[in-house]
PDB file of N, CA and C in Angstrom:
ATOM      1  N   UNK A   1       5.025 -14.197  20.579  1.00  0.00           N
ATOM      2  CA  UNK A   1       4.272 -13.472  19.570  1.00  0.00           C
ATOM      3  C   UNK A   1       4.736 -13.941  18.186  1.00  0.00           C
ATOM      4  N   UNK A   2       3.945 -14.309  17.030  1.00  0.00           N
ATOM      5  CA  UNK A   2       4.011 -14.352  15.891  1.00  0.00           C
ATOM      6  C   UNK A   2       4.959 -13.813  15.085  1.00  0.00           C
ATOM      7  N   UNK A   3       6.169 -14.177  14.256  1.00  0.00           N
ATOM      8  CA  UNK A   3       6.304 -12.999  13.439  1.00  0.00           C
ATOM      9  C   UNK A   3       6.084 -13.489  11.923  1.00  0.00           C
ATOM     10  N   UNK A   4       6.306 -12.194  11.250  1.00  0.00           N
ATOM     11  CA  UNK A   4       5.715 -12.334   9.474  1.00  0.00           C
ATOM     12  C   UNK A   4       7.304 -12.079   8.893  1.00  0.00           C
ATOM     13  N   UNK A   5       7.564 -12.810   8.150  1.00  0.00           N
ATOM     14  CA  UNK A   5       8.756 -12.234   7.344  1.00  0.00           C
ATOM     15  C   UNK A   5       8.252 -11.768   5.567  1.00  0.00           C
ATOM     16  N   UNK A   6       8.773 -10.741   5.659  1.00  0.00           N
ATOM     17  CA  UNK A   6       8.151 -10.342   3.912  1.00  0.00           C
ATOM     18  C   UNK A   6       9.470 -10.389   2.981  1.00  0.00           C
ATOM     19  N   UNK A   7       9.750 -10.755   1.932  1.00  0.00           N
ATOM     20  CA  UNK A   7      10.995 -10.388   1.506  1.00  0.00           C
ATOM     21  C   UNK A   7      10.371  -9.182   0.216  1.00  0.00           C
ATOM     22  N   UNK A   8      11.574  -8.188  -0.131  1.00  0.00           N
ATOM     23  CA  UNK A   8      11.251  -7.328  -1.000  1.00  0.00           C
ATOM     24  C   UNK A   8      12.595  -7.125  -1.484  1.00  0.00           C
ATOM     25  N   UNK A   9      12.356  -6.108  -2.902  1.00  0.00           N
ATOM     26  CA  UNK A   9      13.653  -5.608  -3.781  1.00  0.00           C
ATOM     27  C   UNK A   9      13.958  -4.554  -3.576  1.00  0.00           C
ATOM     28  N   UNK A  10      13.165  -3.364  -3.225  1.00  0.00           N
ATOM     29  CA  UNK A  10      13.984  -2.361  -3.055  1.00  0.00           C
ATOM     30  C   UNK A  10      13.127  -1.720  -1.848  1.00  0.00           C
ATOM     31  N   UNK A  11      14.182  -0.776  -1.035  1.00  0.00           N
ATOM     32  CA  UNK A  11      13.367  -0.151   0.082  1.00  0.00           C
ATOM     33  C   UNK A  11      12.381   0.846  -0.517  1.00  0.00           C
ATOM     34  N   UNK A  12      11.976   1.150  -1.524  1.00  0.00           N
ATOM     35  CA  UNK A  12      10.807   1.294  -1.473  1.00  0.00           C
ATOM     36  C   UNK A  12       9.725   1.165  -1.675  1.00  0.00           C
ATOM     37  N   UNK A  13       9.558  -0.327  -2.049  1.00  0.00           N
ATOM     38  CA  UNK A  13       8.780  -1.596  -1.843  1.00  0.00           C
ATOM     39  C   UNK A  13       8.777  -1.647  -0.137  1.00  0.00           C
ATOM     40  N   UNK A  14       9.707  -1.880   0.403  1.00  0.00           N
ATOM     41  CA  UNK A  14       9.588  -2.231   2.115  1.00  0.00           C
ATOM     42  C   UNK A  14       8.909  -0.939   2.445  1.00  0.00           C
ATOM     43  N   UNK A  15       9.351   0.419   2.333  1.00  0.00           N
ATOM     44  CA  UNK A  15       8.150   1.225   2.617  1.00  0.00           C
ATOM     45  C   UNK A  15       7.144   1.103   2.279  1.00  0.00           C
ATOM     46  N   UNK A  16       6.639   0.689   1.505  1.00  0.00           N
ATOM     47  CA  UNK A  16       5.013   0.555   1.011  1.00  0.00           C
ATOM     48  C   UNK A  16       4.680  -0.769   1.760  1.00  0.00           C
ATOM     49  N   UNK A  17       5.333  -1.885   1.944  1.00  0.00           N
ATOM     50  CA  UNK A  17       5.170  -2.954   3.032  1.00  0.00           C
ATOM     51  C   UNK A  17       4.869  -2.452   4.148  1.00  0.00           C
ATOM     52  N   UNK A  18       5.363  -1.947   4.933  1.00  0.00           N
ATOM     53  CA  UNK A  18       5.776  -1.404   6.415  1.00  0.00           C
ATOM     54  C   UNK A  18       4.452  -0.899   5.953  1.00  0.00           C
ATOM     55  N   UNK A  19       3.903   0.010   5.221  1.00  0.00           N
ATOM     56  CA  UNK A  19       3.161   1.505   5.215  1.00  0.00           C
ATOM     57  C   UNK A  19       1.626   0.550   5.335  1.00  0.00           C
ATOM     58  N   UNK A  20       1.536  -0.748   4.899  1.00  0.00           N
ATOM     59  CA  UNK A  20       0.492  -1.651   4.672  1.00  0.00           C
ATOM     60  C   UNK A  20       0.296  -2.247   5.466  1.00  0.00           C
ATOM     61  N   UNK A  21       0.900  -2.591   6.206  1.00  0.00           N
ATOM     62  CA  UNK A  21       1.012  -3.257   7.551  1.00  0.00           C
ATOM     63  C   UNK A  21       0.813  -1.903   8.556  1.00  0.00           C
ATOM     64  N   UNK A  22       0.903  -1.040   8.910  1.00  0.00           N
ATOM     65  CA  UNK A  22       0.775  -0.193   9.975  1.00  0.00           C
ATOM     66  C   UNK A  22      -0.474   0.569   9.315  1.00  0.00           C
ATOM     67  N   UNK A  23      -1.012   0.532   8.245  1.00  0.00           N
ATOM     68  CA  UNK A  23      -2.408   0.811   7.916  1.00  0.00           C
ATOM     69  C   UNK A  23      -3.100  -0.489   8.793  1.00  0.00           C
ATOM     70  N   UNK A  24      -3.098  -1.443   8.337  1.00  0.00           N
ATOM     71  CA  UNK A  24      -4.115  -2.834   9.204  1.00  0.00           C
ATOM     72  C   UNK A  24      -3.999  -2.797  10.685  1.00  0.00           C
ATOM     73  N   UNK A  25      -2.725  -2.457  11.149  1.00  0.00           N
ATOM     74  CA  UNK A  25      -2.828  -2.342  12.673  1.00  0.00           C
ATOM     75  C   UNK A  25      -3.327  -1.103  13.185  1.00  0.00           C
ATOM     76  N   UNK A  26      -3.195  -0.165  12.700  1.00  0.00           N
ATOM     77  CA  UNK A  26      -3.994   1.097  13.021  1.00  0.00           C
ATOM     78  C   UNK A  26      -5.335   0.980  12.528  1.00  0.00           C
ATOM     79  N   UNK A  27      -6.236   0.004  12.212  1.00  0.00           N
ATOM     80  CA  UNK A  27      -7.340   0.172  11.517  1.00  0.00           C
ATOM     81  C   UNK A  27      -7.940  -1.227  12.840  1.00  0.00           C
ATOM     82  N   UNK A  28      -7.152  -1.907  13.180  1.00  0.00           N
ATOM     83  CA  UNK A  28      -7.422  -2.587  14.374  1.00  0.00           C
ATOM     84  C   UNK A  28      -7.402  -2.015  15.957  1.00  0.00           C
ATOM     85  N   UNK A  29      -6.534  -1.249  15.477  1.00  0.00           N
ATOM     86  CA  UNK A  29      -6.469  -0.072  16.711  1.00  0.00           C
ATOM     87  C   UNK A  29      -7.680   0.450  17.024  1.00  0.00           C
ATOM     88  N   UNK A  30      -7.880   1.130  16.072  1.00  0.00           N
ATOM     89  CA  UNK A  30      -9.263   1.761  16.162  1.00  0.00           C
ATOM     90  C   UNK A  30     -10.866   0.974  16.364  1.00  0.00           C
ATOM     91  N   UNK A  31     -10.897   0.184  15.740  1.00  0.00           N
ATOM     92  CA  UNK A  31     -11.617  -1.054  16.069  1.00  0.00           C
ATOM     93  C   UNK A  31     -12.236  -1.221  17.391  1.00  0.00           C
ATOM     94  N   UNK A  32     -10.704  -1.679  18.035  1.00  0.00           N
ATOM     95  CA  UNK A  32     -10.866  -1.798  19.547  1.00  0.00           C
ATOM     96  C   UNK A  32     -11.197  -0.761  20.057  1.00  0.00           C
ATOM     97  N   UNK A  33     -10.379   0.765  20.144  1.00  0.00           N
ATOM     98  CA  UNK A  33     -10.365   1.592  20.978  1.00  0.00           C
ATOM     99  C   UNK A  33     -11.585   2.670  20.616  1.00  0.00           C
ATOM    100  N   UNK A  34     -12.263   2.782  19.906  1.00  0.00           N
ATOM    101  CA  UNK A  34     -13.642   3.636  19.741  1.00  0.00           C
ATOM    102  C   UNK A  34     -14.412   3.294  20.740  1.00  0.00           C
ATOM    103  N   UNK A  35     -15.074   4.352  20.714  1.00  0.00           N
ATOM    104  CA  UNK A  35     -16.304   4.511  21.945  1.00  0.00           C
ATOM    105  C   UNK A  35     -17.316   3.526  21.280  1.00  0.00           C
ATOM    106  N   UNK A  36     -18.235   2.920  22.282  1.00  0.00           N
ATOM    107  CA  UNK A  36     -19.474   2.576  22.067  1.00  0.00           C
ATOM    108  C   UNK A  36     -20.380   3.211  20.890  1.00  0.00           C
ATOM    109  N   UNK A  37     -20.544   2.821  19.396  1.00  0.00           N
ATOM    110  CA  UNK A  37     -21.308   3.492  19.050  1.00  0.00           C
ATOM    111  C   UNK A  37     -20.571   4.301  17.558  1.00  0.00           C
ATOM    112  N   UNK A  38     -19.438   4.062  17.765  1.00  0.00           N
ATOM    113  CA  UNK A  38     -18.304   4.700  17.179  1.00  0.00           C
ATOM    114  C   UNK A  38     -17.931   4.466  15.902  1.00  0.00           C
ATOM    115  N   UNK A  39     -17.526   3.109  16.392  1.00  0.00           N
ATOM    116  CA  UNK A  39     -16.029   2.311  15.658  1.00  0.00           C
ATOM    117  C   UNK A  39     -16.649   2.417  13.609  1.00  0.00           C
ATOM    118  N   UNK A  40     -17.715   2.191  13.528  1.00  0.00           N
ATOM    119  CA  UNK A  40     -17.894   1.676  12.321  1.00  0.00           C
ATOM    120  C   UNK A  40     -17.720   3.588  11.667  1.00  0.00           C
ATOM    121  N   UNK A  41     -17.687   4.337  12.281  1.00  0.00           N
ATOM    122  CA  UNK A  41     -17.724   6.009  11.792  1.00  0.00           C
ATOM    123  C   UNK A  41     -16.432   5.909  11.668  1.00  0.00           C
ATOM    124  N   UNK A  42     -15.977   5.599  12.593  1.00  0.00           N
ATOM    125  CA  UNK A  42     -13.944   5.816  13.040  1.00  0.00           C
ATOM    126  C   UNK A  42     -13.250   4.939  12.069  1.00  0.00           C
ATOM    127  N   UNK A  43     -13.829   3.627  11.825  1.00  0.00           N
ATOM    128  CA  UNK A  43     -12.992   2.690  10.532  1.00  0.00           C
ATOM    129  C   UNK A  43     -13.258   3.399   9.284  1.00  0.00           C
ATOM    130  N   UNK A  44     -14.781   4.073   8.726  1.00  0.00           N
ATOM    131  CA  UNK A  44     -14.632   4.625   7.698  1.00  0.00           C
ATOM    132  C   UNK A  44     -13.659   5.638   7.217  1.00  0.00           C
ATOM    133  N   UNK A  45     -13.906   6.926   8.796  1.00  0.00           N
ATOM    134  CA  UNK A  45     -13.106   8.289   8.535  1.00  0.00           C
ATOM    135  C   UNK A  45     -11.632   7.478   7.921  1.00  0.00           C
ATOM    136  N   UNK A  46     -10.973   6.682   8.676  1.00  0.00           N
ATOM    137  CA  UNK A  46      -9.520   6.398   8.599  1.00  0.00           C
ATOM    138  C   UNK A  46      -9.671   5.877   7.116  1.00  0.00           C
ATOM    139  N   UNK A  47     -10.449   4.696   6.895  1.00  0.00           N
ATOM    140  CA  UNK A  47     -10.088   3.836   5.502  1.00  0.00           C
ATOM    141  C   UNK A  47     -10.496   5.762   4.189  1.00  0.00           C
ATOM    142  N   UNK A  48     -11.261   5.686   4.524  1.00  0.00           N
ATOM    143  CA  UNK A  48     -11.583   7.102   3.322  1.00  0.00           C
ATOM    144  C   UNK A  48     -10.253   8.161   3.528  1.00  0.00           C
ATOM    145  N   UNK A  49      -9.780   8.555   4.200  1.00  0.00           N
ATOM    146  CA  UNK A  49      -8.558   8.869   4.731  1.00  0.00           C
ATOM    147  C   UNK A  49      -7.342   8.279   4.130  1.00  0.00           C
ATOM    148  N   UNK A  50      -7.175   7.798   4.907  1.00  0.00           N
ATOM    149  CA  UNK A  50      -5.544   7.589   5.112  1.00  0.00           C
ATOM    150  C   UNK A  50      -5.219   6.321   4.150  1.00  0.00           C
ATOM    151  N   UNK A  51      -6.825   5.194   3.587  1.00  0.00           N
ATOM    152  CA  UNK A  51      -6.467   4.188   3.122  1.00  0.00           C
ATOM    153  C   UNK A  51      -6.311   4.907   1.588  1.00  0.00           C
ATOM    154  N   UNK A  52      -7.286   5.621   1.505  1.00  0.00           N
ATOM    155  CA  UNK A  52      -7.322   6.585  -0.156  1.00  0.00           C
ATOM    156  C   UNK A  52      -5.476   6.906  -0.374  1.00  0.00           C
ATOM    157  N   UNK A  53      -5.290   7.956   0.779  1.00  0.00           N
ATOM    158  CA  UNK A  53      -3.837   8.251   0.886  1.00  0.00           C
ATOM    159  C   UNK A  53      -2.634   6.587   0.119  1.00  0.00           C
ATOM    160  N   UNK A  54      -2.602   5.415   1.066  1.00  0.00           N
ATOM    161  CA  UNK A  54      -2.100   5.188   0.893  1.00  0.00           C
ATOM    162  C   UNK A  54      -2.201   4.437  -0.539  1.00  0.00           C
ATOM    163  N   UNK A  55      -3.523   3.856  -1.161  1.00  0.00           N
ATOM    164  CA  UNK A  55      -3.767   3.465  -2.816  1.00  0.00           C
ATOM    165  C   UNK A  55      -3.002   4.225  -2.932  1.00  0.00           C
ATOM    166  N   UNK A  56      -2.929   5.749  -3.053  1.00  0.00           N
ATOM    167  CA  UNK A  56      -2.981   6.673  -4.036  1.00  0.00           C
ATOM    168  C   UNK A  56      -1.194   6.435  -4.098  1.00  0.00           C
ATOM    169  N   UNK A  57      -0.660   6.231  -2.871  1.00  0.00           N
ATOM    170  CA  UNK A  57       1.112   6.515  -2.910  1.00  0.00           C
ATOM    171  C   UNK A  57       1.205   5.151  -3.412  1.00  0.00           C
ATOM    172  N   UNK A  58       1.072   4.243  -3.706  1.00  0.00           N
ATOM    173  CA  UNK A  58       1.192   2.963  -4.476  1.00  0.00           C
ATOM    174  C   UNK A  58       0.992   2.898  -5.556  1.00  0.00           C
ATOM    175  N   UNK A  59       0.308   3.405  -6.211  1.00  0.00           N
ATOM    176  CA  UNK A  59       0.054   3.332  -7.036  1.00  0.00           C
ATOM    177  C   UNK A  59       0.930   4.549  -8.351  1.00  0.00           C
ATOM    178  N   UNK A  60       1.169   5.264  -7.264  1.00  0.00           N
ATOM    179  CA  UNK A  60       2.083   6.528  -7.617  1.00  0.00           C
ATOM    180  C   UNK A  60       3.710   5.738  -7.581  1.00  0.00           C
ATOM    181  N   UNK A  61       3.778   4.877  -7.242  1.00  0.00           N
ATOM    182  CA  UNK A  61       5.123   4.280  -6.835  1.00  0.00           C
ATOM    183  C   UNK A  61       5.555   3.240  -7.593  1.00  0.00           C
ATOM    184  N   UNK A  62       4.751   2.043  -7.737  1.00  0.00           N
ATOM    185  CA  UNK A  62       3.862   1.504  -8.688  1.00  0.00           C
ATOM    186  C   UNK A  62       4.692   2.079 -10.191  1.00  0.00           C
ATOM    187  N   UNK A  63       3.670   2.548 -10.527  1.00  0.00           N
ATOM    188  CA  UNK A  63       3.902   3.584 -12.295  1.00  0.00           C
ATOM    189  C   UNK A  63       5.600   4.183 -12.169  1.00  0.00           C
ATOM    190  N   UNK A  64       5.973   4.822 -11.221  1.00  0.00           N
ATOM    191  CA  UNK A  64       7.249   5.571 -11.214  1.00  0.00           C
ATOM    192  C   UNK A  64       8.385   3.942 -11.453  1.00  0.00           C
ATOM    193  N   UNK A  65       7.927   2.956 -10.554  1.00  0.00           N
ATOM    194  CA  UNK A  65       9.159   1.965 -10.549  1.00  0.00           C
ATOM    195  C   UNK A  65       8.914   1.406 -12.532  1.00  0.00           C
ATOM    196  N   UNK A  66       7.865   1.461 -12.893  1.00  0.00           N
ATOM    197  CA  UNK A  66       7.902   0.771 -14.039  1.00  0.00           C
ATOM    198  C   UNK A  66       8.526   1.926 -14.937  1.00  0.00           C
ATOM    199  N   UNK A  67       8.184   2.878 -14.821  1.00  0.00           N
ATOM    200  CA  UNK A  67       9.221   4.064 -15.924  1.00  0.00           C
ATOM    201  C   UNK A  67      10.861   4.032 -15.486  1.00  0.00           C
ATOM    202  N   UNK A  68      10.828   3.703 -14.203  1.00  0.00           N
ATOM    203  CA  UNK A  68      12.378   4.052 -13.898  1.00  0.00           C
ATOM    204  C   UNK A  68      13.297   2.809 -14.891  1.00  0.00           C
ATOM    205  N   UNK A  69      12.128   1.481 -14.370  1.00  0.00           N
ATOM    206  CA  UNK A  69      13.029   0.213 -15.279  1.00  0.00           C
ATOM    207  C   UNK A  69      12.684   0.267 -16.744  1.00  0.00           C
ATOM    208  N   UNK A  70      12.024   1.135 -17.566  1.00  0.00           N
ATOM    209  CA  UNK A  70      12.036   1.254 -18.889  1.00  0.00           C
ATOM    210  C   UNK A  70      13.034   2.327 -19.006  1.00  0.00           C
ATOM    211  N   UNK A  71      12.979   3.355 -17.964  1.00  0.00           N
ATOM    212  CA  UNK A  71      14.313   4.260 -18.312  1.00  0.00           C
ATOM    213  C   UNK A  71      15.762   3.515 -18.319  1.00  0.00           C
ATOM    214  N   UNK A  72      16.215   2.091 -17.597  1.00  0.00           N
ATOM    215  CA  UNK A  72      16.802   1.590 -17.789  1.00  0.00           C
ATOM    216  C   UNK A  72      17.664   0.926 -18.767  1.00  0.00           C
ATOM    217  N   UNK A  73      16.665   0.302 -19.391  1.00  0.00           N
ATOM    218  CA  UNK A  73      16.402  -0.453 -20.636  1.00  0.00           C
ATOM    219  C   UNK A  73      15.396  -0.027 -21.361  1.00  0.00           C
ATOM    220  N   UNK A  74      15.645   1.056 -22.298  1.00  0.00           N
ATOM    221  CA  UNK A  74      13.945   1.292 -23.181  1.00  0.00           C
ATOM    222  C   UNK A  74      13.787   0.178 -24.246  1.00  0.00           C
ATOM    223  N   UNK A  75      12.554  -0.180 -24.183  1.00  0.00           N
ATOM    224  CA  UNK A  75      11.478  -0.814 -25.016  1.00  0.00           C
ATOM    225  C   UNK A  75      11.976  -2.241 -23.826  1.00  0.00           C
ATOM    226  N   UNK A  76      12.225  -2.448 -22.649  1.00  0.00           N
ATOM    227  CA  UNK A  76      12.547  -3.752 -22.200  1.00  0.00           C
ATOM    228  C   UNK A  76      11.581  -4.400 -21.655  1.00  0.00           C
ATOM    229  N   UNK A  77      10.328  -3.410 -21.785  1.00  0.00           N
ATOM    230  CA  UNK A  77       9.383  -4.307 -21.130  1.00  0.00           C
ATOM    231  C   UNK A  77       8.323  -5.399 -22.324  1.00  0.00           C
ATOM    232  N   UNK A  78       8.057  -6.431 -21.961  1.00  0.00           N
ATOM    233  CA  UNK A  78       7.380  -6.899 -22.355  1.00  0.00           C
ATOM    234  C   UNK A  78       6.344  -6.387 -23.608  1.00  0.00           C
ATOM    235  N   UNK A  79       6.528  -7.202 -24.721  1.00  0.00           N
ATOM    236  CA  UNK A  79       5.329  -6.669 -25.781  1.00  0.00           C
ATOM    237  C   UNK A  79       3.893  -7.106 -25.435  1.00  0.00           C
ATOM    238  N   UNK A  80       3.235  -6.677 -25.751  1.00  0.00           N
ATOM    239  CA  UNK A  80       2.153  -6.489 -25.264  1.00  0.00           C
ATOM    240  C   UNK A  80       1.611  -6.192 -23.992  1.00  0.00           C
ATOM    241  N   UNK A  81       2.083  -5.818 -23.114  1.00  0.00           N
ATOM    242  CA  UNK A  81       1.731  -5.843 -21.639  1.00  0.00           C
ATOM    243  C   UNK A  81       0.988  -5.288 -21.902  1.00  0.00           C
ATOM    244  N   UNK A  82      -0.507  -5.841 -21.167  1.00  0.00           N
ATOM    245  CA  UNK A  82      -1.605  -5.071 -20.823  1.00  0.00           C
ATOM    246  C   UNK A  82      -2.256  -5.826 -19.549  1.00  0.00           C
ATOM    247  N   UNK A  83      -1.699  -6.489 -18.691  1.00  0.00           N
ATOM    248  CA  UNK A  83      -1.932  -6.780 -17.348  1.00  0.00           C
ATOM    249  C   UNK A  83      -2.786  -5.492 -16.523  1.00  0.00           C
ATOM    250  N   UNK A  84      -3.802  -6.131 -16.183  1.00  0.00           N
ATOM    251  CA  UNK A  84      -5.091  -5.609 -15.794  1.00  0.00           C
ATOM    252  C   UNK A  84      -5.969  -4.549 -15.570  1.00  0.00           C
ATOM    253  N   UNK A  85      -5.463  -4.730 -17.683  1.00  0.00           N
ATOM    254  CA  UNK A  85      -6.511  -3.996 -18.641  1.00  0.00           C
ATOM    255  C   UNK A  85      -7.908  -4.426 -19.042  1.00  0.00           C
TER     256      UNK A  85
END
C-alpha cells in the first residue's frame, strides 16, 4: 500500500492534516458504501456537514496561529500583508 508523508510545524497543523485526510477518506467511504440511488445525497449531506465544520476549524486555526505569532513578536509580520485580499 502507498504511503504519503506530510511534514508540518506544529501539532496543530498535523491535526488539521490528519482532520483533511480522514475528511477525503470518509467522503470515499461513502461514495462506495451508499445505496443505489444515494451516494450523490450522502456526499452532499457529509460535504455541507462536516466539510463546512471542518473550513470553519481552519480557518479558525488559521487566524488564531497568525495572532499567536504577532503576540510573539508585535508588528513582526510583514508590511503590507494583504495575501488573498
Amino acid at each position: 500500500m502507498p504511503t504519503l508523508t506530510v511534514e508540518y510545524t506544529t501539532d496543530a497543523e498535523r491535526i488539521e492534516l490528519e482532520r483533511a485526510i480522514a475528511y477525503v477518506q470518509e467522503m470515499r467511504r461513502l461514495g462506495t458504501t451508499a445505496a443505489h440511488g444515494t451516494v450523490l445525497e450522502a456526499c452532499e449531506t457529509f460535504a455541507l456537514g462536516t466539510g463546512r465544520r471542518l473550513l470553519r476549524d481552519n480557518l479558525a486555526a488559521t487566524v488564531q496561529a497568525r495572532a499567536d505569532r504577532e503576540k510573539k513578536s508585535p508588528g513582526g509580520g510583514p508590511k503590507g500583508d494583504t495575501a488573498g485580499r
